[in-house]
C-alpha atoms as a PDB file:
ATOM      1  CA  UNK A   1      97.180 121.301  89.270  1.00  0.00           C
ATOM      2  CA  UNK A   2      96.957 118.948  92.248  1.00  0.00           C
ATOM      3  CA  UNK A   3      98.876 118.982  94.813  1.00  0.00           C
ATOM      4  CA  UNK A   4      99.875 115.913  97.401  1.00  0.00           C
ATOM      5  CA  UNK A   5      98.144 117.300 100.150  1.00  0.00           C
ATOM      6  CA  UNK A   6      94.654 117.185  97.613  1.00  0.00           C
ATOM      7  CA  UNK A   7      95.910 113.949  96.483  1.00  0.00           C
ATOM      8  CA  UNK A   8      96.060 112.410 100.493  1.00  0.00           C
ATOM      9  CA  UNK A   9      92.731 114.781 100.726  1.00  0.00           C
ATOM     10  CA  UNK A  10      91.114 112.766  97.909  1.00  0.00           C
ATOM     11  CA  UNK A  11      92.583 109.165  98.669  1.00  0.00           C
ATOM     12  CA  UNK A  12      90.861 109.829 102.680  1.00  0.00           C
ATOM     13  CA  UNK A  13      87.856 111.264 100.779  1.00  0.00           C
ATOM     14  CA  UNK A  14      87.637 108.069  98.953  1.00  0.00           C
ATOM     15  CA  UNK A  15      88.254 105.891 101.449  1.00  0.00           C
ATOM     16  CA  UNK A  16      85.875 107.157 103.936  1.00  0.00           C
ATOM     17  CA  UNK A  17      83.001 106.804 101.235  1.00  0.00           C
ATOM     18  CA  UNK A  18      83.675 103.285 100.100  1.00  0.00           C
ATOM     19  CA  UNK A  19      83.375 103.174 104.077  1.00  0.00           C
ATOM     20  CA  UNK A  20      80.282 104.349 104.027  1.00  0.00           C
ATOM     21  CA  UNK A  21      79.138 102.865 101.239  1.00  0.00           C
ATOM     22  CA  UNK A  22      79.839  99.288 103.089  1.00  0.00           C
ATOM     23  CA  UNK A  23      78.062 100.214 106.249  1.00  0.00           C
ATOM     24  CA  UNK A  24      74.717 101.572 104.338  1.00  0.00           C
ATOM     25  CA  UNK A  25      74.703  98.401 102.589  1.00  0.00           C
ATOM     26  CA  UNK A  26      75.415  96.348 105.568  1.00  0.00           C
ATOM     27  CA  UNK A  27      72.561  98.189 106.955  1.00  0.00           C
ATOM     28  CA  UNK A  28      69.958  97.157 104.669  1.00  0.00           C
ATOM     29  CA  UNK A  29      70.776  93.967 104.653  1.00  0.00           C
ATOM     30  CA  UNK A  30      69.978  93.852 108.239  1.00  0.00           C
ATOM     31  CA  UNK A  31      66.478  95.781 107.439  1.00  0.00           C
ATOM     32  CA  UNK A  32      65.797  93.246 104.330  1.00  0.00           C
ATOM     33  CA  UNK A  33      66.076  90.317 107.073  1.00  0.00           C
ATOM     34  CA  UNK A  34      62.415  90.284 108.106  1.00  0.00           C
ATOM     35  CA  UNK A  35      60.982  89.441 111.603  1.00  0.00           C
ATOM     36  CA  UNK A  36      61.359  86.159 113.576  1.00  0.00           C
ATOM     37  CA  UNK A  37      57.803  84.750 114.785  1.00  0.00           C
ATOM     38  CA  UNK A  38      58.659  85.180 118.427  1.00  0.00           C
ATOM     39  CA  UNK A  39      56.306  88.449 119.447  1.00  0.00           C
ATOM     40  CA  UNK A  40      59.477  89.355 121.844  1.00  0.00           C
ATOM     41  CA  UNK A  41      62.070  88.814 119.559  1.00  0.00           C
ATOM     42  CA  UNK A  42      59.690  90.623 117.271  1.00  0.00           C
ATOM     43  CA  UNK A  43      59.763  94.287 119.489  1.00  0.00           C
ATOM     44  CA  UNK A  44      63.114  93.975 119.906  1.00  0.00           C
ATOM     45  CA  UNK A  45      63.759  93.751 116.131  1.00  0.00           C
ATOM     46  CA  UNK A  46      61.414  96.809 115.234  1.00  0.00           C
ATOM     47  CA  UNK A  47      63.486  98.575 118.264  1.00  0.00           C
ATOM     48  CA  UNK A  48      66.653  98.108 116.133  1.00  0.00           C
ATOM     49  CA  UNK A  49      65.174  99.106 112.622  1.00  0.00           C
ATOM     50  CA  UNK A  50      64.225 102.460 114.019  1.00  0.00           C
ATOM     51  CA  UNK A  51      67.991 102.727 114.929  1.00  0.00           C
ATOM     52  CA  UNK A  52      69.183 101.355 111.937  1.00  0.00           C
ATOM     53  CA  UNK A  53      66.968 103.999 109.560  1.00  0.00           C
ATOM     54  CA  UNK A  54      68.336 106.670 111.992  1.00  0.00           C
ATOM     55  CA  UNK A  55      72.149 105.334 111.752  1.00  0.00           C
ATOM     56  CA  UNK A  56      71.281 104.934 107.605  1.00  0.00           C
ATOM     57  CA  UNK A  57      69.858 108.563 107.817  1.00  0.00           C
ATOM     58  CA  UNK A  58      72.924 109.938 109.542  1.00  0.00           C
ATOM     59  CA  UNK A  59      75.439 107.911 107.102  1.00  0.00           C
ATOM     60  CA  UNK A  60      73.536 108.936 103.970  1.00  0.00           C
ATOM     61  CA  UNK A  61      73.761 112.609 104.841  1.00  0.00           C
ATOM     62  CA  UNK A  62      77.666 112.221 105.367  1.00  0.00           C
ATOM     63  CA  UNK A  63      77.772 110.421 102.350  1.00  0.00           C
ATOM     64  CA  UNK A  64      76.521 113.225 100.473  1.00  0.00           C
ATOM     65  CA  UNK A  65      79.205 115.532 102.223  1.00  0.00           C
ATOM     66  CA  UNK A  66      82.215 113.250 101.268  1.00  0.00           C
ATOM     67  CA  UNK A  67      80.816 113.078  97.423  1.00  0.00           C
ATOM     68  CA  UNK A  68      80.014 116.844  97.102  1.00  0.00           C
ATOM     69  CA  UNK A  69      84.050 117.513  98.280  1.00  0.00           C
ATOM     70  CA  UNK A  70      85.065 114.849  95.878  1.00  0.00           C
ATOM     71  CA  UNK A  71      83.361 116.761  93.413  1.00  0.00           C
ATOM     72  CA  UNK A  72      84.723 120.141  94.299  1.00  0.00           C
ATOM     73  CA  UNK A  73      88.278 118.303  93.977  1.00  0.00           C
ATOM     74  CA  UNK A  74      87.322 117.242  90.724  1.00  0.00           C
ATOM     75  CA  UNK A  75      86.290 120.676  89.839  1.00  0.00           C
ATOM     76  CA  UNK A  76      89.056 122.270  91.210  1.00  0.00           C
ATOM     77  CA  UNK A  77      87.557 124.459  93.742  1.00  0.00           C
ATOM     78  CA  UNK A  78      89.472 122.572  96.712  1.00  0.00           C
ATOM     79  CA  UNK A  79      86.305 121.457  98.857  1.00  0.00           C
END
């Protein structure tokens, strides 16, 4: 039996991964863009894929956290 305060747990749950969902997308669009021809714009670009795999990295990992509690609600063990 669910309670509200698991309902408002779930509804937070599920908005924070359609969140995240948006920003790893958003993310890979910006790695799918490819490299200008400009050799400076060029470093700079590779600069901001290495932080953009480590912000994916980070966001897939909490991603993961966010489903496995959705899937304890659904299970009924609470988180």
């Amino acid at each position: 039996m669910r309670n509200a305060e698991s309902d408002m747990d779930r509804e937070e749950l599920e908005r924070k991964r359609q969140e995240l969902r948006d920003r790893l997308a958003a993310i890979r669009r910006d790695l799918g863009g490819g490299l200008t021809r400009d050799l400076e714009d060029q470093a700079q670009q590779l600069e901001n894929q290495d932080t953009l795999m480590e912000i994916a990295r980070v966001t897939e990992q909490e991603l993961e956290r966010v489903e496995r509690a959705l899937s304890a609600l659904d299970r009924g063990d609470g988180g």
